[in-house]
C-alpha atoms as a PDB file:
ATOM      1  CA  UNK A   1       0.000   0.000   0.000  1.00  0.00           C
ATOM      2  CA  UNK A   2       1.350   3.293  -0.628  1.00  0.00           C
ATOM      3  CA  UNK A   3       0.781   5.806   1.476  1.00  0.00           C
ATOM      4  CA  UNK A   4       1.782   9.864   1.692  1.00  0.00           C
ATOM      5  CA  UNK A   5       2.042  12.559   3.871  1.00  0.00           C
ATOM      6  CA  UNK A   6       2.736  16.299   2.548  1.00  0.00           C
ATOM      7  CA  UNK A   7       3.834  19.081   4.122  1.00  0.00           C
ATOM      8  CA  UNK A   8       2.761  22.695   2.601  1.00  0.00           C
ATOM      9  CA  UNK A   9       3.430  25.812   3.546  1.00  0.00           C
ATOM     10  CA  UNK A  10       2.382  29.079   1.233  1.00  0.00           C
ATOM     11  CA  UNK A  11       3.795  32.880   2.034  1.00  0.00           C
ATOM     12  CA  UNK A  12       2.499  34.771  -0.569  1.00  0.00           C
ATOM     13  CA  UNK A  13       4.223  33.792  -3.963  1.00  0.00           C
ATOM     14  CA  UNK A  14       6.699  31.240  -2.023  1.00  0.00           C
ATOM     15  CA  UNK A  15       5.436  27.478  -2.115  1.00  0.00           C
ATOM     16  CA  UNK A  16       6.817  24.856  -0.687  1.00  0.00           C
ATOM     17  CA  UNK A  17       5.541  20.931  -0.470  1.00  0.00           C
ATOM     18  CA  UNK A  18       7.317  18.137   0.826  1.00  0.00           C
ATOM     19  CA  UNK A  19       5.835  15.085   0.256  1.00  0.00           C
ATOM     20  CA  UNK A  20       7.104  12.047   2.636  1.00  0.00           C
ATOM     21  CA  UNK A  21       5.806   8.202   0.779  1.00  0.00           C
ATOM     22  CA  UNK A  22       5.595   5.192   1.886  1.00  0.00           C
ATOM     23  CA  UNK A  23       6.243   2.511  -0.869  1.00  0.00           C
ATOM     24  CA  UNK A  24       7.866   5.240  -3.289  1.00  0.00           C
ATOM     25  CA  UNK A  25       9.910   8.148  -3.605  1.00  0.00           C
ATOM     26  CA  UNK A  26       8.816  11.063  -1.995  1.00  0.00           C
ATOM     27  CA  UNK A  27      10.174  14.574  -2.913  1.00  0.00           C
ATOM     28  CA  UNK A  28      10.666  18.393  -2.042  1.00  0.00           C
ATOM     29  CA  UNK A  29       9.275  21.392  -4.059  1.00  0.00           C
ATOM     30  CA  UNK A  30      10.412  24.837  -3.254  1.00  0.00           C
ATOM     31  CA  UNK A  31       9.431  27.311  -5.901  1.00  0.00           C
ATOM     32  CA  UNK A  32       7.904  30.829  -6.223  1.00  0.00           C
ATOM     33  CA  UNK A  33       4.581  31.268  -8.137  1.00  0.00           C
ATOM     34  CA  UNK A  34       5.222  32.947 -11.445  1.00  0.00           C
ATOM     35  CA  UNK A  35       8.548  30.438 -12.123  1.00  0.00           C
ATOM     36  CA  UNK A  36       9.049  27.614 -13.009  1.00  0.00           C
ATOM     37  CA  UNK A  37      11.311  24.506 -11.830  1.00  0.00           C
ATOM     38  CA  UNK A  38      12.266  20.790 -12.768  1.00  0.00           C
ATOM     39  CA  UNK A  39      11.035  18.047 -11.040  1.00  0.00           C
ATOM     40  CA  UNK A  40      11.075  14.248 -11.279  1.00  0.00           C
ATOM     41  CA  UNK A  41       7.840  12.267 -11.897  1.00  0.00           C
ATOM     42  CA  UNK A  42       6.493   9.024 -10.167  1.00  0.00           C
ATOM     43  CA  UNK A  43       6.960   7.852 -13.531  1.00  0.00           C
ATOM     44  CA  UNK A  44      10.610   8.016 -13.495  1.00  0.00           C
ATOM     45  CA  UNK A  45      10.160  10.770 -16.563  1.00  0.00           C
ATOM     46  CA  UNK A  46      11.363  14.294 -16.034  1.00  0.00           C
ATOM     47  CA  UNK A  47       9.174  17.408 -16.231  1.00  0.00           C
ATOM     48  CA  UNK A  48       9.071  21.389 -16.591  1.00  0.00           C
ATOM     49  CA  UNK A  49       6.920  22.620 -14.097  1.00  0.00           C
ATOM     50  CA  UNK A  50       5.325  25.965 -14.790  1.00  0.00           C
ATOM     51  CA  UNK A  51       3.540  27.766 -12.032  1.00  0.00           C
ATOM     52  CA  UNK A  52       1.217  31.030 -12.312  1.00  0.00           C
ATOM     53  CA  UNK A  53      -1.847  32.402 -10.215  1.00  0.00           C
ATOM     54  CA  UNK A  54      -5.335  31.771 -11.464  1.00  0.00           C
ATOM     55  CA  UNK A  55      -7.464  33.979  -9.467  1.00  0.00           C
ATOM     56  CA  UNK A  56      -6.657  32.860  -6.131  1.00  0.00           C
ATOM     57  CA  UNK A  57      -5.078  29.673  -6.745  1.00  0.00           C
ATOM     58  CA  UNK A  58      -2.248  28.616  -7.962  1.00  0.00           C
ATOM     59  CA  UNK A  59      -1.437  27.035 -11.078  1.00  0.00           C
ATOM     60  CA  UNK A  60       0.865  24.098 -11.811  1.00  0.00           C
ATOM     61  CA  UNK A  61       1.563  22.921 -15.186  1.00  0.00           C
ATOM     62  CA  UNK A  62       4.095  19.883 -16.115  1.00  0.00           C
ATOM     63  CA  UNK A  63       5.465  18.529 -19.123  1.00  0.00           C
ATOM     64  CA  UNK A  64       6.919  15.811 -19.741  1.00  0.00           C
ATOM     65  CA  UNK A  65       8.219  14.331 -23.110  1.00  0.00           C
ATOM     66  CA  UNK A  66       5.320  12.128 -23.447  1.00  0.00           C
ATOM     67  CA  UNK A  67       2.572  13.813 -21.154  1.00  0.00           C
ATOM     68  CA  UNK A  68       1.464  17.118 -19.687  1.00  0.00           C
ATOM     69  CA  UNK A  69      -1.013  17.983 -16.942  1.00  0.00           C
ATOM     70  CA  UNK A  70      -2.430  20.543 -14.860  1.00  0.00           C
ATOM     71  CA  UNK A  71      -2.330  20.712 -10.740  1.00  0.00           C
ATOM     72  CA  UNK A  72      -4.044  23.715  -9.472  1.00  0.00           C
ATOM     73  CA  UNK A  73      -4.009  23.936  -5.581  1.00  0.00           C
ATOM     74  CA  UNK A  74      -6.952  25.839  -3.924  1.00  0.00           C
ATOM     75  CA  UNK A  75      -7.022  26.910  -0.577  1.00  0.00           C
ATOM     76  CA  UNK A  76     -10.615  26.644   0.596  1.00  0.00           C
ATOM     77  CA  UNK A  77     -10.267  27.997   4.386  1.00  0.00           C
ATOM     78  CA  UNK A  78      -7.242  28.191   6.634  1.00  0.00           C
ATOM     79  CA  UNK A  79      -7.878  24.870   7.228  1.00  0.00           C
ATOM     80  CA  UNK A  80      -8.179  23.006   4.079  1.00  0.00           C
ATOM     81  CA  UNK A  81      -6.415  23.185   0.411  1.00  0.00           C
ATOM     82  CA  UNK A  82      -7.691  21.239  -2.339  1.00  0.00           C
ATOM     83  CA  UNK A  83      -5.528  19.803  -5.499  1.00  0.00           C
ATOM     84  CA  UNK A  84      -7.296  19.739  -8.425  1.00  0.00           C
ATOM     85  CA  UNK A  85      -5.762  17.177 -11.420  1.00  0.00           C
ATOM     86  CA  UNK A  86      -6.885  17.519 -15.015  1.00  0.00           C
ATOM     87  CA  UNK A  87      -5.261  15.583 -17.890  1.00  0.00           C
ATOM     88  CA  UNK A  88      -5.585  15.788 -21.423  1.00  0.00           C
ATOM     89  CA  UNK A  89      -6.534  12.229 -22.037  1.00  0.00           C
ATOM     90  CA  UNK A  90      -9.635  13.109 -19.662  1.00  0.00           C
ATOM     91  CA  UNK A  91      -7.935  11.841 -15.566  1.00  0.00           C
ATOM     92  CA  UNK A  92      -9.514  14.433 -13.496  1.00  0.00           C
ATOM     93  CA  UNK A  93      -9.149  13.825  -9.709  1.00  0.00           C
ATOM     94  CA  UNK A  94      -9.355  16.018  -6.607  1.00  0.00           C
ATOM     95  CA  UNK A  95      -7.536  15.326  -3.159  1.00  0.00           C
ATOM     96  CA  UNK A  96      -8.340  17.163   0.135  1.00  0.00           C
ATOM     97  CA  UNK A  97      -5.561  18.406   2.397  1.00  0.00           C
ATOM     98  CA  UNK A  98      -6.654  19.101   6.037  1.00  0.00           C
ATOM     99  CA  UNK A  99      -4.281  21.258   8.374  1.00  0.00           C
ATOM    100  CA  UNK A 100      -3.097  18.707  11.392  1.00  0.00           C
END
């Protein structure tokens, strides 16, 4: 079973997520909204992250050689952030952070 825990803490335009797995790699992302960094997939594949502001959320955008997707993270309350996933071949998911 693989299991996750992530750490995320937002200031303003500085992000940063660290995501600790159980039965995988986890990983570290420290960026600031507007830029854009390099990151290694689950799938072993590398991808350009781009990152911009859509309203009040933020924006993340990979590509990889074969695939791109969108993450947008919404902060619904102090309390709770959602991350939205929406691929072109039609994956759309949505997981529910809660503040512990």
């Amino acid at each position: 079973m693989v299991s996750s825990e992530h750490h995320i803490v937002q200031d303003g335009d500085k992000m940063s997520v660290n995501v600790i797995a159980t039965g995988q790699k986890g990983k570290q992302q420290e960026y600031t909204v507007g830029g854009s960094f390099t990151e290694q997939e689950v799938t072993g594949d590398t991808a350009e992250v781009s990152t911009e502001w859509d309203g009040d959320k933020i924006k993340e955008i990979h590509k990889s050689k074969d695939f791109t997707y969108t993450l947008t993270r919404e902060l619904q309350d102090e309390n709770t952030m959602v991350l939205h996933l929406d691929s072109p071949k039609g994956t759309k998911a949505k997981r529910i952070y809660k503040k512990m």
